[in-house]
N, C-alpha and C. Protein backbone atom coordinates (compact mmCIF):
# COMPACT_ATOMS: atom_id res chain seq x y z
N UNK A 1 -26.85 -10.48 -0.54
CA UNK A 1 -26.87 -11.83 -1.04
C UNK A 1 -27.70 -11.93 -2.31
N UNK A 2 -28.89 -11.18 -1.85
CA UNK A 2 -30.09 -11.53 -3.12
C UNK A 2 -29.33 -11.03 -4.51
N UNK A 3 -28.82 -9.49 -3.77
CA UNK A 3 -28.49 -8.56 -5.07
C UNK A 3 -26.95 -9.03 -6.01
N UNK A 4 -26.01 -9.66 -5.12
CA UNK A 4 -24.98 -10.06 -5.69
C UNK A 4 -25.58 -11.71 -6.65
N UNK A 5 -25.68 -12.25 -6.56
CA UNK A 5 -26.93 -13.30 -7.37
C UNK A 5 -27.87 -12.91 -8.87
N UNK A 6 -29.16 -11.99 -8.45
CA UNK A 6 -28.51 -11.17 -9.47
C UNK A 6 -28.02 -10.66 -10.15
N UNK A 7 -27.15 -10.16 -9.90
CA UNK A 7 -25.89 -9.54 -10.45
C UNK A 7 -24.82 -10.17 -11.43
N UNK A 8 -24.74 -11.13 -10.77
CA UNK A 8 -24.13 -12.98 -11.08
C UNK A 8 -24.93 -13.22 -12.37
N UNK A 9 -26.21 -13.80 -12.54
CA UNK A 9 -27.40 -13.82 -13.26
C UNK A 9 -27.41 -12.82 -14.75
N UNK A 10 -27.30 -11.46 -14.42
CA UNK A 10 -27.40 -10.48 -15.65
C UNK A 10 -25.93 -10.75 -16.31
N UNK A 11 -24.79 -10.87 -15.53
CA UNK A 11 -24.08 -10.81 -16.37
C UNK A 11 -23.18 -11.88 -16.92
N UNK A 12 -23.91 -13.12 -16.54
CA UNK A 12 -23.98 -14.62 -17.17
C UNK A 12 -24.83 -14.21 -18.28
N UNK A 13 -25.86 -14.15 -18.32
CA UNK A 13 -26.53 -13.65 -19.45
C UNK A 13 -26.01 -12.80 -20.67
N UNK A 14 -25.38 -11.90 -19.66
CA UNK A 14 -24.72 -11.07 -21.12
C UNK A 14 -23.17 -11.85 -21.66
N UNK A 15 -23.10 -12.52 -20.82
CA UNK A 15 -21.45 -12.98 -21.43
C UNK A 15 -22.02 -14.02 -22.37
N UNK A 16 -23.22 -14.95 -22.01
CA UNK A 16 -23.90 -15.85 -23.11
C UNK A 16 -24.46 -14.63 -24.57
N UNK A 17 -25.12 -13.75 -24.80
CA UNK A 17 -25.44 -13.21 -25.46
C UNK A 17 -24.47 -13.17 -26.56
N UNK A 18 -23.43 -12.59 -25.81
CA UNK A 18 -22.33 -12.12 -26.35
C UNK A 18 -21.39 -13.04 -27.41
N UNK A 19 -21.18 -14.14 -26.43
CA UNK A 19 -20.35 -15.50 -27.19
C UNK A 19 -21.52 -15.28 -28.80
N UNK A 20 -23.00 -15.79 -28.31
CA UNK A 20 -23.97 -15.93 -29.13
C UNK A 20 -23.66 -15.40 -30.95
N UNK A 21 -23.61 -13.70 -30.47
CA UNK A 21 -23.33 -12.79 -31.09
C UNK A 21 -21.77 -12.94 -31.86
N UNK A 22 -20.76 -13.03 -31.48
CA UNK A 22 -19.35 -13.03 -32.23
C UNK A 22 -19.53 -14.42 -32.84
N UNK A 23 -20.18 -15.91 -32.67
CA UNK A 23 -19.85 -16.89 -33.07
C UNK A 23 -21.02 -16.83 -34.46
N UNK A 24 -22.16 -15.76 -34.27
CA UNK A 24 -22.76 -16.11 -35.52
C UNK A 24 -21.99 -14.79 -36.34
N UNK A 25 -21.63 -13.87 -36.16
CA UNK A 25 -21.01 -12.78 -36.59
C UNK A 25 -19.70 -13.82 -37.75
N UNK A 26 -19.30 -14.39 -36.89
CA UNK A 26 -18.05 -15.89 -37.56
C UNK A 26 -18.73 -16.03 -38.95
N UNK A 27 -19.78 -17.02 -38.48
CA UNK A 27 -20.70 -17.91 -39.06
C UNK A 27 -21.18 -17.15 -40.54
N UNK A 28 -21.50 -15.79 -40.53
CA UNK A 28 -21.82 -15.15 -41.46
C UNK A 28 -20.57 -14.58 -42.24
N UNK A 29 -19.58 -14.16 -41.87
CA UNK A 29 -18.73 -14.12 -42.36
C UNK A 29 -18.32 -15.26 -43.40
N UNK A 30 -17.95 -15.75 -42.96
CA UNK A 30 -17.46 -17.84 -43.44
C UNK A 30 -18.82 -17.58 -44.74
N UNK A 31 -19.83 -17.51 -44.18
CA UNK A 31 -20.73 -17.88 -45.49
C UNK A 31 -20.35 -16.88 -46.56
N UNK A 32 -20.53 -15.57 -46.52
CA UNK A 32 -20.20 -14.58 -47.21
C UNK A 32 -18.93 -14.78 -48.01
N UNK A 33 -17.72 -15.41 -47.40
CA UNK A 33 -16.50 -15.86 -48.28
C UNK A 33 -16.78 -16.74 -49.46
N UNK A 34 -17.67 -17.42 -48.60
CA UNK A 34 -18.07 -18.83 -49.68
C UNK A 34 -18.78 -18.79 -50.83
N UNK A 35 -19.64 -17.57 -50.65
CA UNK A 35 -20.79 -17.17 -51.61
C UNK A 35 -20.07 -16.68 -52.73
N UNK A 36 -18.50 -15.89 -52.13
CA UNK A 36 -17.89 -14.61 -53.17
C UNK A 36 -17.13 -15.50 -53.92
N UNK A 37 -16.16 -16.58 -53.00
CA UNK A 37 -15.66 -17.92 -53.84
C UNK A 37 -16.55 -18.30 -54.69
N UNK A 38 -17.74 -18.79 -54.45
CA UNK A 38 -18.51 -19.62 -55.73
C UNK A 38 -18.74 -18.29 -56.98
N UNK A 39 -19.15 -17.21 -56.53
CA UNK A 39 -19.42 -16.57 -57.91
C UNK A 39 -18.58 -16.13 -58.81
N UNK A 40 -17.18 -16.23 -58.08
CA UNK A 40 -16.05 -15.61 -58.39
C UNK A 40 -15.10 -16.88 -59.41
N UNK A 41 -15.72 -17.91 -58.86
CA UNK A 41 -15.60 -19.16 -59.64
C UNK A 41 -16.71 -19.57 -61.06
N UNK A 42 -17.99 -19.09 -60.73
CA UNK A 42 -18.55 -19.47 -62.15
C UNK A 42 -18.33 -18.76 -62.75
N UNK A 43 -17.60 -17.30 -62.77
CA UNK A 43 -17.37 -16.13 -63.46
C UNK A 43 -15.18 -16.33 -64.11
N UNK A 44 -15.29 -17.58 -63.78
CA UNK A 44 -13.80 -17.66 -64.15
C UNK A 44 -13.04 -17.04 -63.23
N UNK A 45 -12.81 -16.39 -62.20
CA UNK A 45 -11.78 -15.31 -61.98
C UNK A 45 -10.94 -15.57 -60.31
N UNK A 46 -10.11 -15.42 -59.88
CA UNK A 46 -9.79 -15.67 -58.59
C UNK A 46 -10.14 -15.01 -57.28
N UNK A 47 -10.08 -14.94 -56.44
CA UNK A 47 -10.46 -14.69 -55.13
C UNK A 47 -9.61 -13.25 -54.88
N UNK A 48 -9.46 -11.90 -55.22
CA UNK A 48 -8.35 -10.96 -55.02
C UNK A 48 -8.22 -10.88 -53.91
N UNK A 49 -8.98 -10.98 -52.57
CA UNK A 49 -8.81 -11.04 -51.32
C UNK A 49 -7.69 -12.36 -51.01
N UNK A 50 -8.08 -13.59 -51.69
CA UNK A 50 -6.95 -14.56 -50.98
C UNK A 50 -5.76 -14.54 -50.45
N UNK A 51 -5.07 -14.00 -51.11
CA UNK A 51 -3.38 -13.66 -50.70
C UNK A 51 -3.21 -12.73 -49.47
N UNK A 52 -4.37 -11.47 -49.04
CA UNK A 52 -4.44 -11.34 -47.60
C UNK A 52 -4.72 -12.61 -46.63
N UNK A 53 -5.64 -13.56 -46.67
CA UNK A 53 -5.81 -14.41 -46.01
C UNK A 53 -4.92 -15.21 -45.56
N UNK A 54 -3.63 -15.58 -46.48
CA UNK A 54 -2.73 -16.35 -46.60
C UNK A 54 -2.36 -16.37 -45.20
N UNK A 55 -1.94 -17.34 -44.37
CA UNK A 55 -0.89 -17.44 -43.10
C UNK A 55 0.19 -18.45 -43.44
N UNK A 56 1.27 -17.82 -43.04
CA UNK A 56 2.42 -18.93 -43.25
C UNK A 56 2.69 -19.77 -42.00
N UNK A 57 3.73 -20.68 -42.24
CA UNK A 57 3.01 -21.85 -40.71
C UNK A 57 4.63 -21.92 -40.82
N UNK A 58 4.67 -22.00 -39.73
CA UNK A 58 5.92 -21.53 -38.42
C UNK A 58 6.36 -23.12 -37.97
């Protein structure tokens, strides 16, 4: 009982860690786009990555 509880416990924990981890992993990403957009913009020039990004809508 005790040990399944526990058990329960560590790996609630790690599934929170985890979310934690991929949503700021996001978060930094997203900023990093934004940073390369703005410099890529006071420098005149376009985004060469954009056209990978592109999704077409169905």
């Amino acid at each position: 009982m005790q040990l399944s509880l526990i058990l329960g416990l560590v790996a609630l924990v790690f599934a929170l860690a985890t979310l934690v981890v991929v949503l700021e992993d996001r978060r930094a990403a997203r900023r990093d786009a934004e940073r390369r957009k703005a410099r890529l913009s006071r420098l005149g020039e376009v985004d060469p990555l954009a056209p990978g990004r592109l999704q077409l809508e169905r």
